[in-house]
C-alpha atoms as a PDB file:
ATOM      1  CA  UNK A   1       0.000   0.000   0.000  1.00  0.00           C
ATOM      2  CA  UNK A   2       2.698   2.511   0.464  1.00  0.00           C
ATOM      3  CA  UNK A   3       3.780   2.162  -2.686  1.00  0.00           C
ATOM      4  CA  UNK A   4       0.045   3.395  -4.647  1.00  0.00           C
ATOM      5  CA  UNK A   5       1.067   6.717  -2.830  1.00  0.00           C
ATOM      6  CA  UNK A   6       3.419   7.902  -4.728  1.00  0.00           C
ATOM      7  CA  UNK A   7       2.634   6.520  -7.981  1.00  0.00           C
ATOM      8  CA  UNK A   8      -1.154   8.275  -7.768  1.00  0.00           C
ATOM      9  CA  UNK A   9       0.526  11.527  -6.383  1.00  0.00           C
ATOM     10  CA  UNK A  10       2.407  10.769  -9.752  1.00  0.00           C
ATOM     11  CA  UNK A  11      -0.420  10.113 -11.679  1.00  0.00           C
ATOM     12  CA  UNK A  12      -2.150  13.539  -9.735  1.00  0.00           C
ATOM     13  CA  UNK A  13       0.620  15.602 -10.944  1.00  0.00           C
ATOM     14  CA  UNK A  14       0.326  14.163 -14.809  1.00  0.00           C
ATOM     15  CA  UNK A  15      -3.466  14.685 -14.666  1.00  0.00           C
ATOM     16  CA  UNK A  16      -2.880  18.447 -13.474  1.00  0.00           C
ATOM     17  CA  UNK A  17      -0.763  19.476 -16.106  1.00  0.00           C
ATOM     18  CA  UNK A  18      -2.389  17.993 -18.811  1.00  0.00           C
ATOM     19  CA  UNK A  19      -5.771  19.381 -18.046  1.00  0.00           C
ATOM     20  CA  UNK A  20      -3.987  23.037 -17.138  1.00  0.00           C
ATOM     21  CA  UNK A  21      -2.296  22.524 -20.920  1.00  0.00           C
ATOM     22  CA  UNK A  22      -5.637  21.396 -22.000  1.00  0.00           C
ATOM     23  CA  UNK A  23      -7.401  24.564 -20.522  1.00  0.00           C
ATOM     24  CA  UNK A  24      -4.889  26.795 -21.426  1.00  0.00           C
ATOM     25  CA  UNK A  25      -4.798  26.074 -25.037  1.00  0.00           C
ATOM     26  CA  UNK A  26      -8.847  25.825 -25.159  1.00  0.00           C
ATOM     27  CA  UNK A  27      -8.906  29.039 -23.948  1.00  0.00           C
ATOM     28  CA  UNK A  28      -6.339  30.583 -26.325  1.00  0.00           C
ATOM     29  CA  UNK A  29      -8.446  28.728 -29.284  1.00  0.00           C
ATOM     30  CA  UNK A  30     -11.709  30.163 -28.411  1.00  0.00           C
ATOM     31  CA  UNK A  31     -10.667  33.600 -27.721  1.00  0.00           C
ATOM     32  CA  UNK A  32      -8.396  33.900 -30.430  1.00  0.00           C
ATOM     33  CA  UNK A  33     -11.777  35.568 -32.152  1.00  0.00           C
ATOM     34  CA  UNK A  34     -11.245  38.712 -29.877  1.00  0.00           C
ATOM     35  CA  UNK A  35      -7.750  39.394 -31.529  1.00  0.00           C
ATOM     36  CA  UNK A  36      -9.462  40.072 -34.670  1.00  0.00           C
ATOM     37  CA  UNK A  37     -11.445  43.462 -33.534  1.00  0.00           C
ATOM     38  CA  UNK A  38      -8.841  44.360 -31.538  1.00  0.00           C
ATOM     39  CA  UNK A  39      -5.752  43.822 -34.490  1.00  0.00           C
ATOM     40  CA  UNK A  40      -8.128  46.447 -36.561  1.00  0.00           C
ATOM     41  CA  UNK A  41      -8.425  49.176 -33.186  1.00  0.00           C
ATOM     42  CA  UNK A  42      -4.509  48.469 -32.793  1.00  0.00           C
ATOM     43  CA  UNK A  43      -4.079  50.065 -36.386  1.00  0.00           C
ATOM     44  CA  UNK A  44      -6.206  52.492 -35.509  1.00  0.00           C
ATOM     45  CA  UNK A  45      -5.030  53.939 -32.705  1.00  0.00           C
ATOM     46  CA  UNK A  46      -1.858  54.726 -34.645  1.00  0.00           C
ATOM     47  CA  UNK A  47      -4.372  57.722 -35.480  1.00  0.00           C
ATOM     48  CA  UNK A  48      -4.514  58.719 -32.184  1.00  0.00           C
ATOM     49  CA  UNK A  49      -7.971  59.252 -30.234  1.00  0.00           C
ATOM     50  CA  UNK A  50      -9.918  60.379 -33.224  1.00  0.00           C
ATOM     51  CA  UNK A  51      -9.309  56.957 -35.197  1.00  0.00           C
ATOM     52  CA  UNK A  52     -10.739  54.978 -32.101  1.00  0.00           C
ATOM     53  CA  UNK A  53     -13.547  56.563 -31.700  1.00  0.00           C
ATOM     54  CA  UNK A  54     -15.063  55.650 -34.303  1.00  0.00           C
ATOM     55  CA  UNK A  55     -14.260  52.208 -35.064  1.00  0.00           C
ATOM     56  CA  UNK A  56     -15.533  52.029 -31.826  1.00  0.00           C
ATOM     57  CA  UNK A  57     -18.860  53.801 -32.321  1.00  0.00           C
ATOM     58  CA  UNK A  58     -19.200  51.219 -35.307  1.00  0.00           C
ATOM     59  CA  UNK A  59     -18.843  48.609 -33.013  1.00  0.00           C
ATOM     60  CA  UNK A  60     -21.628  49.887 -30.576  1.00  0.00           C
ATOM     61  CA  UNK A  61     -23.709  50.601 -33.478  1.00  0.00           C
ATOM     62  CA  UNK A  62     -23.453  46.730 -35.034  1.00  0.00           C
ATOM     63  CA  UNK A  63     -24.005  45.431 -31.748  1.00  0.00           C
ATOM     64  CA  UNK A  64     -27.075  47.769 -30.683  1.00  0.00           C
ATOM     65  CA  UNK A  65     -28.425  46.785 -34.377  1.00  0.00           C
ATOM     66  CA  UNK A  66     -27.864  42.614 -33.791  1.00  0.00           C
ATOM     67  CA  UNK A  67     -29.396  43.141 -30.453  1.00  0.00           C
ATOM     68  CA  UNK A  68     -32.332  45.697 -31.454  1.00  0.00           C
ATOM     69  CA  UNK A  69     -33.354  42.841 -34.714  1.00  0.00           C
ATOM     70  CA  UNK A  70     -32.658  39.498 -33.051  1.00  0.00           C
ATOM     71  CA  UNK A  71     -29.678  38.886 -35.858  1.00  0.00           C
ATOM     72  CA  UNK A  72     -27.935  37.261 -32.681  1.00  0.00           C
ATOM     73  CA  UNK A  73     -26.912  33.587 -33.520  1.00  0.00           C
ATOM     74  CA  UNK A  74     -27.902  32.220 -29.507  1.00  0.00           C
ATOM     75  CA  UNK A  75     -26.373  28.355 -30.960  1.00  0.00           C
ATOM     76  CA  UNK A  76     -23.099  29.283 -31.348  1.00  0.00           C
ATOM     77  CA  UNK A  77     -22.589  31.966 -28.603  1.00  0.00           C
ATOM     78  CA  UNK A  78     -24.096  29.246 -26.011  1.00  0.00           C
ATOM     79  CA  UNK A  79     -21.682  26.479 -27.647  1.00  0.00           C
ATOM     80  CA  UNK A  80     -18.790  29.461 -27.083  1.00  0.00           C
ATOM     81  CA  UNK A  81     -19.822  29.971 -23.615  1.00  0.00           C
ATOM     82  CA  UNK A  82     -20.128  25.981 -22.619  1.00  0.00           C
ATOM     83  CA  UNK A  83     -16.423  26.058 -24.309  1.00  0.00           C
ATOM     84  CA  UNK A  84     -15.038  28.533 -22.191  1.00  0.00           C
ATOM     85  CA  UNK A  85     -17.085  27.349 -18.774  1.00  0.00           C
ATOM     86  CA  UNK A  86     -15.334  23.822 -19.579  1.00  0.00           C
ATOM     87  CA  UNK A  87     -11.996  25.356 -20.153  1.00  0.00           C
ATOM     88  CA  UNK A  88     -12.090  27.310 -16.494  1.00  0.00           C
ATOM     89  CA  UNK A  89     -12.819  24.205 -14.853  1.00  0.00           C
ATOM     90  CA  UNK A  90     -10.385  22.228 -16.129  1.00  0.00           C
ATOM     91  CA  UNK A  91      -7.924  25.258 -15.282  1.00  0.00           C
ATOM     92  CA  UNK A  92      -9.322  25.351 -11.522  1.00  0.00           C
ATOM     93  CA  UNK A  93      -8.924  21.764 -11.507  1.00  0.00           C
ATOM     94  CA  UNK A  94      -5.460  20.910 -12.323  1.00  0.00           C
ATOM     95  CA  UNK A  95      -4.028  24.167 -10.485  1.00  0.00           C
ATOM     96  CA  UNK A  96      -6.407  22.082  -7.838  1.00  0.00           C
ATOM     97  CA  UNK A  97      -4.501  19.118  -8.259  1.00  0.00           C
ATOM     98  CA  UNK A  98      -1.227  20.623  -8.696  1.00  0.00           C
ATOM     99  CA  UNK A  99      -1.304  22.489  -5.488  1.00  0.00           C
ATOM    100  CA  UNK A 100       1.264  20.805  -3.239  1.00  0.00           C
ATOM    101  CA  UNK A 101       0.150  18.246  -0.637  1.00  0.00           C
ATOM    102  CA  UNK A 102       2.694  20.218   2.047  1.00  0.00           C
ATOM    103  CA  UNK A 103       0.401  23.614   1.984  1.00  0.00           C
ATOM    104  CA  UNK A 104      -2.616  21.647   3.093  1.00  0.00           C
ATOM    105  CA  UNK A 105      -1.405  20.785   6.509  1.00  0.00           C
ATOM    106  CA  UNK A 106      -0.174  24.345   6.940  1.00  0.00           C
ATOM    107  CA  UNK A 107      -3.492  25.932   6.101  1.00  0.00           C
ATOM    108  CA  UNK A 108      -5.423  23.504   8.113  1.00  0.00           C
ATOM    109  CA  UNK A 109      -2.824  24.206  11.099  1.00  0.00           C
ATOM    110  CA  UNK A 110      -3.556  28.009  10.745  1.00  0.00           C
ATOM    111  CA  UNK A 111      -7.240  27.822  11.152  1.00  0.00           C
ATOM    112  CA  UNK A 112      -6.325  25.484  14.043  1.00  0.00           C
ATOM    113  CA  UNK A 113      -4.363  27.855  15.662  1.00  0.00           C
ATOM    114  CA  UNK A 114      -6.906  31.311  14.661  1.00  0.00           C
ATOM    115  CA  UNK A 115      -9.681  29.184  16.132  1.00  0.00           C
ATOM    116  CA  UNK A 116      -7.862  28.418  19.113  1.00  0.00           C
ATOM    117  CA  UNK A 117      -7.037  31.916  20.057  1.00  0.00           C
ATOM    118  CA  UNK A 118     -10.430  33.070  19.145  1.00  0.00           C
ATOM    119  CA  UNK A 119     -11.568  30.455  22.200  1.00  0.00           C
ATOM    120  CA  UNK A 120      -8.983  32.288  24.508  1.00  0.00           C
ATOM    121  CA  UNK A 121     -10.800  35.320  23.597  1.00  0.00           C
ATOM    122  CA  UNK A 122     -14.335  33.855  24.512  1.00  0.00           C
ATOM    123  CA  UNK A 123     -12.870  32.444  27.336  1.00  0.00           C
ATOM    124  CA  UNK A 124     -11.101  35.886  28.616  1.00  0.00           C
ATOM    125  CA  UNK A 125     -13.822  38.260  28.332  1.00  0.00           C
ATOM    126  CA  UNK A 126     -16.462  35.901  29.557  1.00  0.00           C
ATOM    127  CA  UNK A 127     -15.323  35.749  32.562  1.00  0.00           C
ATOM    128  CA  UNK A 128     -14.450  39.538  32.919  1.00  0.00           C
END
């Protein structure tokens, strides 16, 4: 039995860094359509503050108008959304899973030792 110990704290540490790669490169996939907008208001802003403003006021404008006339494709923004919700958990999980076995003791130790002086405290002015 004490040798399954470290071979699944092995096995923990493999699982956390493939799903942080895994999470890491969904989320660079999936957002990779923001660089597009933001490549054209990067030329733009070579212009100064007058070339912004308007690219952005044609961005509030198409948005207003997809909004205002239902032209909002709800499939593929959910799908985007389910993408991205997927790729946080796997992120939460393997830093989860990565965090070291050594900082749990010390945390739970902590709160040990905060909720033993918070009893002195009780104790001290309860009987004042």
């Amino acid at each position: 039995m004490a040798h399954q110990k470290p071979s699944t704290n092995k096995h923990k540490g493999y699982l956390s860094k493939l799903l942080l790669t895994a999470g890491l490169a969904t989320l660079v996939a999936d957002l990779s359509f923001v660089t597009q907008p933001l490549a054209a208001l990067l030329d733009r802003s070579k212009q100064g503050t007058l070339g912004i403003l308007p690219e952005l006021g044609v961005c509030l404008l198409n948005a207003t108008h997809a909004i205002a006339f239902h032209q909002i494709a709800y499939i593929p923004l959910i799908s985007r959304i389910l993408v991205l919700f997927c790729a946080m958990v796997a992120l939460i999980a393997g830093v989860a899973l990565l965090r070291s076995k050594s900082a749990r003791p010390r945390i739970q130790t902590i709160e040990l030792l905060l909720s033993n002086e918070a009893e002195r405290r009780e104790i001290s002015s309860g009987s004042r």
